[in-house]
Structure formats: structure tokens, C-alpha cells
Protein backbone atom coordinates (compact mmCIF):
# COMPACT_ATOMS: atom_id res chain seq x y z
CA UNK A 1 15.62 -16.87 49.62
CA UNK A 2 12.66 -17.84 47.42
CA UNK A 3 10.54 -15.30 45.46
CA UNK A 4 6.99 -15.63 45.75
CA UNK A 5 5.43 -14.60 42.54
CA UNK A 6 1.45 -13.52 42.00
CA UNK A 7 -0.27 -16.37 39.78
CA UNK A 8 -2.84 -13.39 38.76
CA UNK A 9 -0.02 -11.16 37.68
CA UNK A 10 1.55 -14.30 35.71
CA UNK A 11 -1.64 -14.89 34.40
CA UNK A 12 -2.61 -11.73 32.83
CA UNK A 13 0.69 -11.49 31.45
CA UNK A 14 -0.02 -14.31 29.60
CA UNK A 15 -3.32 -12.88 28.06
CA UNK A 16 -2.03 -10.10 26.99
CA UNK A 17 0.85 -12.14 25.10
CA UNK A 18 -1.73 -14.20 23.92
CA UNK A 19 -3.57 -11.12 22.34
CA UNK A 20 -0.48 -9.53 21.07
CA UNK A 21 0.18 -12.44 19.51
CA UNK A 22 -3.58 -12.76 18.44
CA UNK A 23 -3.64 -9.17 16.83
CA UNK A 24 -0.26 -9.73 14.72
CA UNK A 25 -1.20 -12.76 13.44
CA UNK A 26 -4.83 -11.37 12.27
CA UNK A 27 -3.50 -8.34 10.79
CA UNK A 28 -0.48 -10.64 8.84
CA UNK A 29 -3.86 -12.41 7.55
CA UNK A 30 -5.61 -9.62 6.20
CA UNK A 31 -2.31 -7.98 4.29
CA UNK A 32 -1.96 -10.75 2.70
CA UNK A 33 -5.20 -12.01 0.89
CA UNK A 34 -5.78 -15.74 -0.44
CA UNK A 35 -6.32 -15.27 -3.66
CA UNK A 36 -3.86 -12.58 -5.29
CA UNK A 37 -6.41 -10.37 -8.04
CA UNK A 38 -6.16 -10.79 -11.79
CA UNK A 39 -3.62 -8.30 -13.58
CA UNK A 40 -5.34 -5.24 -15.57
CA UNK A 41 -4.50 -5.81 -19.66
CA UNK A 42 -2.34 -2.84 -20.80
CA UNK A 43 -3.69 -0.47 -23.19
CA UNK A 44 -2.30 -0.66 -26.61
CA UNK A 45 -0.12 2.07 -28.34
CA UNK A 46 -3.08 3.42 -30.07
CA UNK A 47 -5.60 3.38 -27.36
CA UNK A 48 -3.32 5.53 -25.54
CA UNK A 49 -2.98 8.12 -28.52
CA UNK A 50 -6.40 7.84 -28.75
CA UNK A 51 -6.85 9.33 -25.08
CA UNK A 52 -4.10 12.11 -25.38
CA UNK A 53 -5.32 15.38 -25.86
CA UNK A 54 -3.33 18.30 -25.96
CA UNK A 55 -5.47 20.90 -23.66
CA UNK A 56 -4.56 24.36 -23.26
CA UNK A 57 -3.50 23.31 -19.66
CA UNK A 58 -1.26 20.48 -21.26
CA UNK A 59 0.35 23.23 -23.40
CA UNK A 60 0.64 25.62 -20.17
CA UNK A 61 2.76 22.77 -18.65
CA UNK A 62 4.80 22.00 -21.70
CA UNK A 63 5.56 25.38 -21.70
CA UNK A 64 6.89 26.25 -17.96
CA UNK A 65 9.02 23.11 -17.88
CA UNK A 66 10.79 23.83 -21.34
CA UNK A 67 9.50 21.24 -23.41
CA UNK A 68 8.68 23.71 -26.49
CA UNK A 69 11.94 24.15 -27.02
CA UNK A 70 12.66 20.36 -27.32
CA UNK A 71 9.93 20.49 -30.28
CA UNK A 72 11.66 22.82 -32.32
């Protein structure tokens, strides 16, 4: 015994593996970009001293996780 099969159900189960398909490869496209972006320079020793400042809220945290006692 033969099975007669639907050409319209064969059909749209082929669009919608050809979107699927469609949709994985465009979003695979857009994570990766062409052109990979230039690495940020790294700040120097003393610009980052230069940027540290010891705030009261700095101090607070210093304080609560134990580090004054490392200081000493």
C-alpha cells in the first residue's frame, strides 16, 4: 500500500526549513562582525594612581572587609 502525501504540506515544510535555516544563518552573521574593533591602550601605572582616590566610601569598604588591619 502506497502513501499519498500532500505536496502543500511538503511544501510548507520546506519554507519553514528554509527560514529556520535563513534566521540561523543571519543571526551567526551579525555575532560575528567583519572587521574585529581595535584594542583600547592600557593605562599606565601612574595614570592609574593618578585616578585613585581614597573617598570616605573607599575607606568605609576597606574597613568592613578587614583590609585596615592588613595596613598595619
Amino acid at each position: 500500500m502506497t502513501r499519498k502525501t500532500d505536496d502543500k504540506a511538503l511544501d510548507r515544510r520546506g519554507f519553514f526549513k528554509a527560514v529556520g535555516g535563513a534566521t540561523t544563518v543571519a543571526a551567526a552573521a551579525v555575532a560575528s562582525p567583519l572587521a574585529a574593533p581595535e584594542a583600547a591602550a592600557q593605562a599606565s601605572d601612574d595614570e592609574r594612581r593618578a585616578r585613585y582616590r581614597e573617598t570616605d566610601h573607599v575607606k568605609a569598604f576597606y574597613r568592613t572587609n578587614g583590609y585596615e588591619t592588613l595596613k598595619k
